[in-house]
PDB file of N, CA and C in Angstrom:
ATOM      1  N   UNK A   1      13.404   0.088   5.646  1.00  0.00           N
ATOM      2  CA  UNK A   1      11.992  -0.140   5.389  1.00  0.00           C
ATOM      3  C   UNK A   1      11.240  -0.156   6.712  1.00  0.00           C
ATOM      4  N   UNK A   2       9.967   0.292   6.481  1.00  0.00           N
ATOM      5  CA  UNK A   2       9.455   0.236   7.857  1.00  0.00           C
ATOM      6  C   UNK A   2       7.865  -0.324   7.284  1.00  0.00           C
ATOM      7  N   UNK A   3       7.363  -1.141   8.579  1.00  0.00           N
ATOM      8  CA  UNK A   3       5.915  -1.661   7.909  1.00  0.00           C
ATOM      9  C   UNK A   3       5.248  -1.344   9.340  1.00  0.00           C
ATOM     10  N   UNK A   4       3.958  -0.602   8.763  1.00  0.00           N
ATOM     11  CA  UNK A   4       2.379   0.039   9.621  1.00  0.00           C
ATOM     12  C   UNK A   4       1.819  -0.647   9.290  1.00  0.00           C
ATOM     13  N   UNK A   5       1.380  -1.574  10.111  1.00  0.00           N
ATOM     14  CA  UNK A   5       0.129  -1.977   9.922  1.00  0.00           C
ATOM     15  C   UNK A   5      -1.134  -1.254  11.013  1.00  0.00           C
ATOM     16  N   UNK A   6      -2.031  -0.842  10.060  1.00  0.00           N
ATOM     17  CA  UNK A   6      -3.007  -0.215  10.885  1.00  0.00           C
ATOM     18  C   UNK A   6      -4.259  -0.559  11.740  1.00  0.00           C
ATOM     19  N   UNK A   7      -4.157  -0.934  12.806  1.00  0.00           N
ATOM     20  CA  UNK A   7      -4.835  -1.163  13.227  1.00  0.00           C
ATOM     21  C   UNK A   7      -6.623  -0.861  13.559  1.00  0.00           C
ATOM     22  N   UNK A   8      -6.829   0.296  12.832  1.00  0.00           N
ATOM     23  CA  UNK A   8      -8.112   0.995  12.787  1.00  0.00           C
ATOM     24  C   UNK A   8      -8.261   1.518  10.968  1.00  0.00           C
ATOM     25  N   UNK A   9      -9.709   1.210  10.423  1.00  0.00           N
ATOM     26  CA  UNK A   9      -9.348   2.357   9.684  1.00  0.00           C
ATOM     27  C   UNK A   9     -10.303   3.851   9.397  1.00  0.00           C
ATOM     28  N   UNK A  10     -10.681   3.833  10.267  1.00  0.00           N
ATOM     29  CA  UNK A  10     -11.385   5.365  10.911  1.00  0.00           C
ATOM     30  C   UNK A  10     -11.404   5.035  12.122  1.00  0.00           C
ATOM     31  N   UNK A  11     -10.886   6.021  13.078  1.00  0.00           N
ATOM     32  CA  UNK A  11      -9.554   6.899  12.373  1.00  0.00           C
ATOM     33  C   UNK A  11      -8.237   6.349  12.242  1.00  0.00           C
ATOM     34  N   UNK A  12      -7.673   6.740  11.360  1.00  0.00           N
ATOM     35  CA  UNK A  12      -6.172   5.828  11.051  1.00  0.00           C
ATOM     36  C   UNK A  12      -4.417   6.650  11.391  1.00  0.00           C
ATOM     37  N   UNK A  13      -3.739   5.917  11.511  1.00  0.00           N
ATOM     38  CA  UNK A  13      -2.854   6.941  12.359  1.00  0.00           C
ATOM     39  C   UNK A  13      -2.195   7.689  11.071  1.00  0.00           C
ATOM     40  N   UNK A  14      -2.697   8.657  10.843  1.00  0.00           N
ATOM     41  CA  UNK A  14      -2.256   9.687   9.815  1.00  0.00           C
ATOM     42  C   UNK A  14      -0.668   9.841  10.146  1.00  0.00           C
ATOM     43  N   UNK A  15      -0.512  10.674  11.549  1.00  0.00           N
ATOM     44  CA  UNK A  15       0.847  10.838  11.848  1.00  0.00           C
ATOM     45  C   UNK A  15       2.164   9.886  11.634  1.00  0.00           C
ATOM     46  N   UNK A  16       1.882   8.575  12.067  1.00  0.00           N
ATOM     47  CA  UNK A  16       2.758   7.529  11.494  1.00  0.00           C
ATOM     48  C   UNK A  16       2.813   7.017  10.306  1.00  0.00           C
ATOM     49  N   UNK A  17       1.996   7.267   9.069  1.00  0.00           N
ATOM     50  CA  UNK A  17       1.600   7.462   8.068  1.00  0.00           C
ATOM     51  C   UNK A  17       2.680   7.828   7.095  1.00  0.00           C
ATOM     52  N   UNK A  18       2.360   9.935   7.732  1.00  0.00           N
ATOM     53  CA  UNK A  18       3.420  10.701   7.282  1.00  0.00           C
ATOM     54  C   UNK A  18       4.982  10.656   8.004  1.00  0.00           C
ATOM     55  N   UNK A  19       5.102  10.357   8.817  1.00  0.00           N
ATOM     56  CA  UNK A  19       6.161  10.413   9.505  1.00  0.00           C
ATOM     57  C   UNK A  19       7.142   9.323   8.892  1.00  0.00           C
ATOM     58  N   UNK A  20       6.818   8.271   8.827  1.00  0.00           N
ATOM     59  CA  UNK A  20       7.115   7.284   7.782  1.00  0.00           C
ATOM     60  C   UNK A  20       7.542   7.494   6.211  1.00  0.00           C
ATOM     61  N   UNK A  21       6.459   8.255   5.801  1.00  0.00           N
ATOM     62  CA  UNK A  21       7.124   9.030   4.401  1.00  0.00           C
ATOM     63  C   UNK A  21       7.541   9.888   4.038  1.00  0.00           C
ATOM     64  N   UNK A  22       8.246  10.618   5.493  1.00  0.00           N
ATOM     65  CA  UNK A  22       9.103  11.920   5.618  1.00  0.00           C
ATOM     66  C   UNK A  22      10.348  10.892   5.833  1.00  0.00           C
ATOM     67  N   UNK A  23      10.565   9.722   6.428  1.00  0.00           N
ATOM     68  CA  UNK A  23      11.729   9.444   6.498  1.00  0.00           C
ATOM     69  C   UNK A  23      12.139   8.346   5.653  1.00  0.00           C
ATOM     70  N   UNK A  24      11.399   7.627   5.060  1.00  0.00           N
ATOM     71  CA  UNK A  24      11.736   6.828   3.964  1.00  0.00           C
ATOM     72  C   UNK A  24      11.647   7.356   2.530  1.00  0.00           C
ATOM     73  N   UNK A  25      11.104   8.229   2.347  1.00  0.00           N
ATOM     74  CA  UNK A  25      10.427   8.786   1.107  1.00  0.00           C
ATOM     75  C   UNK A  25      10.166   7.830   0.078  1.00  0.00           C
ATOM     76  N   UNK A  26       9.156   6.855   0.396  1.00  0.00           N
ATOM     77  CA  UNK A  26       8.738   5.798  -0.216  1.00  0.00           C
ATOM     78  C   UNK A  26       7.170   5.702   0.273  1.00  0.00           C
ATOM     79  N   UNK A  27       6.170   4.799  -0.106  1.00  0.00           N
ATOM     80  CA  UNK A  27       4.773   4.491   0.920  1.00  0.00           C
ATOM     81  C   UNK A  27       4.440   2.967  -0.806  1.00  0.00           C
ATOM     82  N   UNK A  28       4.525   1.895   0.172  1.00  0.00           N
ATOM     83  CA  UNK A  28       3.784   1.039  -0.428  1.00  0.00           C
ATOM     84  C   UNK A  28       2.701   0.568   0.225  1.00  0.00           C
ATOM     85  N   UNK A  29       1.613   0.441  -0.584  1.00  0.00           N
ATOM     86  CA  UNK A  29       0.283   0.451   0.113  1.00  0.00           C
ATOM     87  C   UNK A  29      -0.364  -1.622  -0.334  1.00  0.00           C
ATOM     88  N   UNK A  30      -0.086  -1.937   0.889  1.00  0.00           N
ATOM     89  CA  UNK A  30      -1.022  -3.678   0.514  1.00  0.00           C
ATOM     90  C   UNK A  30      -2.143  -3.639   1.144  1.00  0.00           C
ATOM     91  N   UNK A  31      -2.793  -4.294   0.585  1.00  0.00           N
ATOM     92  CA  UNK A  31      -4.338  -5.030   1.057  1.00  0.00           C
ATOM     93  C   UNK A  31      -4.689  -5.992   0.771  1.00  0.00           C
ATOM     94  N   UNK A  32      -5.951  -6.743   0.678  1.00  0.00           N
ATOM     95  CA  UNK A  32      -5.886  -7.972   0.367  1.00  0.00           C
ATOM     96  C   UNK A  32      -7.490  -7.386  -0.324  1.00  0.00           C
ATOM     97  N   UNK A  33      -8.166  -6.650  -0.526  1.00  0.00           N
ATOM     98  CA  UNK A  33      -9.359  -6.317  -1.049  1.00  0.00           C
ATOM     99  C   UNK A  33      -8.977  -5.859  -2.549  1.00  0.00           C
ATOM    100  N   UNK A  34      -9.928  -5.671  -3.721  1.00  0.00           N
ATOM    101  CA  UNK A  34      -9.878  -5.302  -4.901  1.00  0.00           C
ATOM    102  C   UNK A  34      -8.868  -3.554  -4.412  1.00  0.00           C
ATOM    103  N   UNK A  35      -8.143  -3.625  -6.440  1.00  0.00           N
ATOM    104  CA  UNK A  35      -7.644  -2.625  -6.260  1.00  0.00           C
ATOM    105  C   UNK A  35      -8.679  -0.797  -6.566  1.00  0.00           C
ATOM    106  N   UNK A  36      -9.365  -1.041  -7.201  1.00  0.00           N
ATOM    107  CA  UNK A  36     -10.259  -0.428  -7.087  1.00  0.00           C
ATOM    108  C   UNK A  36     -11.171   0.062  -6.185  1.00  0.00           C
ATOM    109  N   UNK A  37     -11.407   0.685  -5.650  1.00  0.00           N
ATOM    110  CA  UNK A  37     -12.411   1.014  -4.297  1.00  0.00           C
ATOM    111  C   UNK A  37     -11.844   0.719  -2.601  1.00  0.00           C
ATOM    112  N   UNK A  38     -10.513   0.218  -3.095  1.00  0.00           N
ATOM    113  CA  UNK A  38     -10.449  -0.573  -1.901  1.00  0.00           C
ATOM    114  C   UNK A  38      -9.466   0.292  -0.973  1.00  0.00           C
ATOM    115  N   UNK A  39      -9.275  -0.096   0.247  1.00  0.00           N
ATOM    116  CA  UNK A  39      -9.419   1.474   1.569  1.00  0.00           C
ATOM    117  C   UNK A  39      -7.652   1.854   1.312  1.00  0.00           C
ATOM    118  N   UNK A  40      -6.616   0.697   0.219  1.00  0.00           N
ATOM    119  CA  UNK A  40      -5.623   1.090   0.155  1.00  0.00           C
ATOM    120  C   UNK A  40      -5.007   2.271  -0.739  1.00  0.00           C
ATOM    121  N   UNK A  41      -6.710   3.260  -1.677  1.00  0.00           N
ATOM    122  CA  UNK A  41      -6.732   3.960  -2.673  1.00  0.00           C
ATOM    123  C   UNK A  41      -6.658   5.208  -1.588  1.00  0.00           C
ATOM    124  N   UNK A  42      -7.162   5.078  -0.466  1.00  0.00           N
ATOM    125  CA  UNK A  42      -7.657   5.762   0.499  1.00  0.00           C
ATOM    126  C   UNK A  42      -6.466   6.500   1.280  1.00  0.00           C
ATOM    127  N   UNK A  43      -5.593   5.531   1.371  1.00  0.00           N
ATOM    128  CA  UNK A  43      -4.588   5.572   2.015  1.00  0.00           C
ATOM    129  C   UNK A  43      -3.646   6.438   1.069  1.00  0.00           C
ATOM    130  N   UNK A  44      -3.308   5.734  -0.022  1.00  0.00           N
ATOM    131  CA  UNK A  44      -2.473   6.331  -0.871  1.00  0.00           C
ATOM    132  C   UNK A  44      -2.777   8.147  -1.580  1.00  0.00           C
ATOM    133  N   UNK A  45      -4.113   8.278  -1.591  1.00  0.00           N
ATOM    134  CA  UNK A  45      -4.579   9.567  -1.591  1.00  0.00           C
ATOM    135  C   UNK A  45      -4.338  10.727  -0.636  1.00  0.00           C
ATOM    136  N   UNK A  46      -4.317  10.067   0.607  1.00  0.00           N
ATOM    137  CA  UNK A  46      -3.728  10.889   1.781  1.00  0.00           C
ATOM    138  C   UNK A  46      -2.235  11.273   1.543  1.00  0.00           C
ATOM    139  N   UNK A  47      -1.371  10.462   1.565  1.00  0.00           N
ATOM    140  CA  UNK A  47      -0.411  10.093   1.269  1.00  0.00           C
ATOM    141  C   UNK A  47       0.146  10.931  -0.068  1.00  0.00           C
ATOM    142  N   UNK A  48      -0.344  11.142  -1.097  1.00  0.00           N
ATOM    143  CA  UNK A  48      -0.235  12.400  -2.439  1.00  0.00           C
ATOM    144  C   UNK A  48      -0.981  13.536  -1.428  1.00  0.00           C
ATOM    145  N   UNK A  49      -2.159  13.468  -1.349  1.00  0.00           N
ATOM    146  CA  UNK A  49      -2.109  14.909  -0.533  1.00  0.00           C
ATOM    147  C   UNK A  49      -1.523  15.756   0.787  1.00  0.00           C
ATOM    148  N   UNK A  50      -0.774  14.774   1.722  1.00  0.00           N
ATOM    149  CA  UNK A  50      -0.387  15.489   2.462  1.00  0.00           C
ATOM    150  C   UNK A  50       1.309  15.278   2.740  1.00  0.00           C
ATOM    151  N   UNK A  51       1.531  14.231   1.996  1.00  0.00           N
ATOM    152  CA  UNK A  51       2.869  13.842   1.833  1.00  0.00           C
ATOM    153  C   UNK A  51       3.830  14.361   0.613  1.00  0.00           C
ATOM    154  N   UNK A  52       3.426  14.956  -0.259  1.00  0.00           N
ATOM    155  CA  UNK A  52       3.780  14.534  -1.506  1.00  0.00           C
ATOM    156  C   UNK A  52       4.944  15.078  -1.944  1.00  0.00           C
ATOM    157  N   UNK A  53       5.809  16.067  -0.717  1.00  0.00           N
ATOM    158  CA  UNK A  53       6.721  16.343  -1.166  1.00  0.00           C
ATOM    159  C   UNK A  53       8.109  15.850  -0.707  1.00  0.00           C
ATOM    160  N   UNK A  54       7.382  15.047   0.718  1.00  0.00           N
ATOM    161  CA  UNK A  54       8.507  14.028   1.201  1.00  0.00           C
ATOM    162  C   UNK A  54       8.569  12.595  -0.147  1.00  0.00           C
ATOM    163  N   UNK A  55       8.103  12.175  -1.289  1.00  0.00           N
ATOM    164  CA  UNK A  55       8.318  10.848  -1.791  1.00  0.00           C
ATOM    165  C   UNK A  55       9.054  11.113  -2.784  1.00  0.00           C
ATOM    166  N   UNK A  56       9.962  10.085  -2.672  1.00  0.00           N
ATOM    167  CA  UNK A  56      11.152  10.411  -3.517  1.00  0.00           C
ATOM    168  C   UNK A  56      10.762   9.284  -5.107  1.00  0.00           C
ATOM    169  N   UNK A  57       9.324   8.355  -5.120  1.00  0.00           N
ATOM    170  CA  UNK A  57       9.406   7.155  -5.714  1.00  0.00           C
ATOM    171  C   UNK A  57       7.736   7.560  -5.903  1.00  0.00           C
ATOM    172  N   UNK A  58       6.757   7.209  -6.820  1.00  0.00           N
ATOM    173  CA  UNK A  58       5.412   6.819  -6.926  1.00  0.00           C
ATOM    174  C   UNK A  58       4.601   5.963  -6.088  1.00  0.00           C
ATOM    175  N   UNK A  59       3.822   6.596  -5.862  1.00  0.00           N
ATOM    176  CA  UNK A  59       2.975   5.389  -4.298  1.00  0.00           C
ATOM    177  C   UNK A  59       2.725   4.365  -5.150  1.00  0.00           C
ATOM    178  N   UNK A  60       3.158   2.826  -4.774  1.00  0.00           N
ATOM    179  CA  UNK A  60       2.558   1.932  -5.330  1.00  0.00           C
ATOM    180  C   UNK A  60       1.318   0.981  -3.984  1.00  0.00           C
ATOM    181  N   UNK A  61       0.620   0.384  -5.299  1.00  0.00           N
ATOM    182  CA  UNK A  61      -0.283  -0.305  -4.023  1.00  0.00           C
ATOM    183  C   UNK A  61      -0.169  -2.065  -4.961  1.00  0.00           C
ATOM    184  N   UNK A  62      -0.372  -3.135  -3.700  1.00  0.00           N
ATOM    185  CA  UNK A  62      -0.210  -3.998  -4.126  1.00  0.00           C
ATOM    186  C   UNK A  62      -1.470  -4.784  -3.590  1.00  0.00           C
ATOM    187  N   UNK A  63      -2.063  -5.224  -4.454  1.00  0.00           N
ATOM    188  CA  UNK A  63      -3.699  -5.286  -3.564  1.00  0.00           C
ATOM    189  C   UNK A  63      -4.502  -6.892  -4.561  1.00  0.00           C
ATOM    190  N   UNK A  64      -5.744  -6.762  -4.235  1.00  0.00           N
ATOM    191  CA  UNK A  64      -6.308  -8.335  -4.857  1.00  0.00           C
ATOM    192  C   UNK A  64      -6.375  -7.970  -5.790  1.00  0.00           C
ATOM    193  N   UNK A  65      -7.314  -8.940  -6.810  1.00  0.00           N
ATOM    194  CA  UNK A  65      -7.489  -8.394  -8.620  1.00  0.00           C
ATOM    195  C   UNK A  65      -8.877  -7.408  -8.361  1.00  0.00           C
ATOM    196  N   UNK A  66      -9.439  -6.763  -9.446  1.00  0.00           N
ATOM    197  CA  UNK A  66     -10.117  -6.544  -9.390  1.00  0.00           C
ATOM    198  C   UNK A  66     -11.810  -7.180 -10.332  1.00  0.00           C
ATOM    199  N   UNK A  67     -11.308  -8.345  -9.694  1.00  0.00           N
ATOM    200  CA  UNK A  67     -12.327  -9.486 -10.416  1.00  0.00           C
ATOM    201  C   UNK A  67     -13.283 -10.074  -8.473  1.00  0.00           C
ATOM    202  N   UNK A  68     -14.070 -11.090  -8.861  1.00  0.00           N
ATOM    203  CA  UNK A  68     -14.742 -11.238  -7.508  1.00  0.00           C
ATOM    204  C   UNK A  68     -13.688 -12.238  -6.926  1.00  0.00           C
ATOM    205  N   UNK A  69     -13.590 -12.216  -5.580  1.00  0.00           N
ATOM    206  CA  UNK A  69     -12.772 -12.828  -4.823  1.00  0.00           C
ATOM    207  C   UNK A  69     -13.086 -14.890  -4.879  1.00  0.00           C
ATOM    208  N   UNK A  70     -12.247 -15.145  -5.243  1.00  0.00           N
ATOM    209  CA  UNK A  70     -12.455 -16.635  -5.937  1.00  0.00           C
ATOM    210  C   UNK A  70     -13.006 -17.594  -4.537  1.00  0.00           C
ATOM    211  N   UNK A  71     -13.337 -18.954  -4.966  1.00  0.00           N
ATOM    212  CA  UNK A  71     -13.449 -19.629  -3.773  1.00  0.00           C
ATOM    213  C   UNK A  71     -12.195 -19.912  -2.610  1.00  0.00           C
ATOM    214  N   UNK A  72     -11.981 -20.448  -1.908  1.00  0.00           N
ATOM    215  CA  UNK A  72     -11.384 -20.335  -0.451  1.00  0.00           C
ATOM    216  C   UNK A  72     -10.428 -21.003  -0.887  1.00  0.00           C
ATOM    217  N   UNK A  73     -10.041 -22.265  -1.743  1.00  0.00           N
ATOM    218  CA  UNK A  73      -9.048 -22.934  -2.089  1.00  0.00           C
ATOM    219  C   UNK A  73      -8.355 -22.122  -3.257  1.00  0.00           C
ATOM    220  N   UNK A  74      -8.431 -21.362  -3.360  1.00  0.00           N
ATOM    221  CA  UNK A  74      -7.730 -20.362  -5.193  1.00  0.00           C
ATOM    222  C   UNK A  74      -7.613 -19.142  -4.674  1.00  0.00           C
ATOM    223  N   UNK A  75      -7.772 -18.726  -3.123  1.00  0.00           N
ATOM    224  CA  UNK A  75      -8.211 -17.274  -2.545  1.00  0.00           C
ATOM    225  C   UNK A  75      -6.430 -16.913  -2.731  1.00  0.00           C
ATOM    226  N   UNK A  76      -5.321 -17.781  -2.169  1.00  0.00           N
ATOM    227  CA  UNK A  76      -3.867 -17.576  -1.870  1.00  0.00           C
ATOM    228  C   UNK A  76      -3.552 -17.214  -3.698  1.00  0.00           C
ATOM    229  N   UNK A  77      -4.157 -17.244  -4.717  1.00  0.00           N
ATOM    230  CA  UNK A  77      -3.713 -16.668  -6.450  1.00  0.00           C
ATOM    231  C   UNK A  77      -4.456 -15.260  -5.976  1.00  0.00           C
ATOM    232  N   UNK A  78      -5.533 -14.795  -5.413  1.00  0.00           N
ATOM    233  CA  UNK A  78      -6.652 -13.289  -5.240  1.00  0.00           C
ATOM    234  C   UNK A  78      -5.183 -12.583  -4.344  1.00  0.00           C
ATOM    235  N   UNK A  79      -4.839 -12.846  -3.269  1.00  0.00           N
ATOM    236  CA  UNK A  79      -4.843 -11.789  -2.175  1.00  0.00           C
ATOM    237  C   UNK A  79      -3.093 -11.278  -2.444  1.00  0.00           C
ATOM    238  N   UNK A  80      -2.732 -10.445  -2.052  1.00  0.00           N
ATOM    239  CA  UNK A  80      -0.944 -10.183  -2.320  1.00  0.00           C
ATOM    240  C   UNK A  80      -0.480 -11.479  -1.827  1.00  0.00           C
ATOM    241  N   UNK A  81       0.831 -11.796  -2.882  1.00  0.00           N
ATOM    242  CA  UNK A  81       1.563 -12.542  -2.126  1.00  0.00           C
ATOM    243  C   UNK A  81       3.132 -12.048  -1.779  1.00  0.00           C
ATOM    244  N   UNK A  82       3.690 -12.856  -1.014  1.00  0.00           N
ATOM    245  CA  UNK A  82       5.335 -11.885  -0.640  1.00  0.00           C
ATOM    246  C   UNK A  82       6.145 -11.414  -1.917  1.00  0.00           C
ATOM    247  N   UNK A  83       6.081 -12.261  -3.180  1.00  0.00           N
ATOM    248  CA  UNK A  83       6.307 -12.125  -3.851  1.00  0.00           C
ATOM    249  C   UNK A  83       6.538 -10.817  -4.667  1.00  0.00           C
ATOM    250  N   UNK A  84       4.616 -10.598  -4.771  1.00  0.00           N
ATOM    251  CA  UNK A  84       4.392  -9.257  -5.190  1.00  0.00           C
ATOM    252  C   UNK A  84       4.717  -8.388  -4.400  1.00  0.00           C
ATOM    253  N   UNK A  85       4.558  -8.167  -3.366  1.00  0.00           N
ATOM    254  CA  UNK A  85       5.228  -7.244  -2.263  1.00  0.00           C
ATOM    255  C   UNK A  85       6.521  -7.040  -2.204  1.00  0.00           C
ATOM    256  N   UNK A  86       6.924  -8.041  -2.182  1.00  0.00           N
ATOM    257  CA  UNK A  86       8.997  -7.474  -2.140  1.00  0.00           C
ATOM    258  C   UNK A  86       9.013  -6.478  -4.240  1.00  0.00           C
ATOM    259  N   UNK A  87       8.619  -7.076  -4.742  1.00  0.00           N
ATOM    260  CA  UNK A  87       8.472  -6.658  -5.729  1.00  0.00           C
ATOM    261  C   UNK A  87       8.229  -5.158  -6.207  1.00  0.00           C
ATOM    262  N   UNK A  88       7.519  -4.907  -5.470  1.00  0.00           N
ATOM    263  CA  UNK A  88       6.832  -3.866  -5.480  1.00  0.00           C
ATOM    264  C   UNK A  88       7.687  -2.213  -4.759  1.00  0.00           C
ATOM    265  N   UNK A  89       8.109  -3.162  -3.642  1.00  0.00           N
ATOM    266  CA  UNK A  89       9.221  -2.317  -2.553  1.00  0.00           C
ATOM    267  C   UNK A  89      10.602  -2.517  -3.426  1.00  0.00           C
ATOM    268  N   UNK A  90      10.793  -3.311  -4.047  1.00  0.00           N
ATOM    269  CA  UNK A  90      12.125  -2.952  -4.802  1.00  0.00           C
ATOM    270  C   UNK A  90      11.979  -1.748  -5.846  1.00  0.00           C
ATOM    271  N   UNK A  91      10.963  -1.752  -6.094  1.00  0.00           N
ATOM    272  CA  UNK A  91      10.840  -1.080  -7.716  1.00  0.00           C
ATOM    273  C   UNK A  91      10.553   0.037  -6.950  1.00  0.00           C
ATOM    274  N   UNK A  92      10.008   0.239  -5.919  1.00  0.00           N
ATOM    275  CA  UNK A  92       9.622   2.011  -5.142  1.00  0.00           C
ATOM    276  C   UNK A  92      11.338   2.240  -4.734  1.00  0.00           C
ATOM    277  N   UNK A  93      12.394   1.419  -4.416  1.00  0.00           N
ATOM    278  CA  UNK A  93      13.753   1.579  -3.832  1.00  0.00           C
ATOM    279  C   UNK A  93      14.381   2.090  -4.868  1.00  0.00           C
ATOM    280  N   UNK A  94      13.994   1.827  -6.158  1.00  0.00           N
ATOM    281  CA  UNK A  94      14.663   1.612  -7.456  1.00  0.00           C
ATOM    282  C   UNK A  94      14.909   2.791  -8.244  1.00  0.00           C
ATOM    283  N   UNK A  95      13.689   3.281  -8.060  1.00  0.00           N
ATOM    284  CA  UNK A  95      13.198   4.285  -8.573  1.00  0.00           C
ATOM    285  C   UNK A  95      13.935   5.578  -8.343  1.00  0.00           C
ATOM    286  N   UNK A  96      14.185   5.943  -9.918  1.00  0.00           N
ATOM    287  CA  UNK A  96      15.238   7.869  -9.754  1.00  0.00           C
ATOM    288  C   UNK A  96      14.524   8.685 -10.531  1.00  0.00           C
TER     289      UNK A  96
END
């Protein structure tokens, strides 16, 4: 497994991106923003278009709800937790 975190997101490092899903043939996409609209749809779109013949598994993304982001004490139920994330990377590992 390998984890990018990106430090920019225009412009974003495309190359480590793909290079990553030429050698894992996997791409799980987290964020902590709604799943809808949010820049991890962005990512994963790149990722079907310029990757799509290195993935051996369905891009999954693991991201907030797509409801409004709750108050500050209920925010840790909104944003991914490890939980969902290992979760998520098993089922992309899993996958035939």
């Amino acid at each position: 497994a390998e984890v990018i975190d990106l430090a920019t997101l225009k412009p974003y490092d495309e190359e480590t991106l793909l290079g990553s899903v030429t050698k894992t043939g996997r791409c799980v996409v987290v964020h902590e923003a709604t799943r809808t609209g949010g820049f991890g749809a962005e990512i994963a779109a790149f990722v079907a278009e310029r990757g799509l013949t290195s993935l051996l598994a369905p891009i999954a993304r693991v991201t907030g709800y797509d409801t409004v982001i709750p108050l500050p004490r209920l925010e840790q139920h909104y944003i991914p937790s490890v939980g969902r994330i290992v979760a998520a990377g098993r089922k992309a590992c899993q996958f035939t």
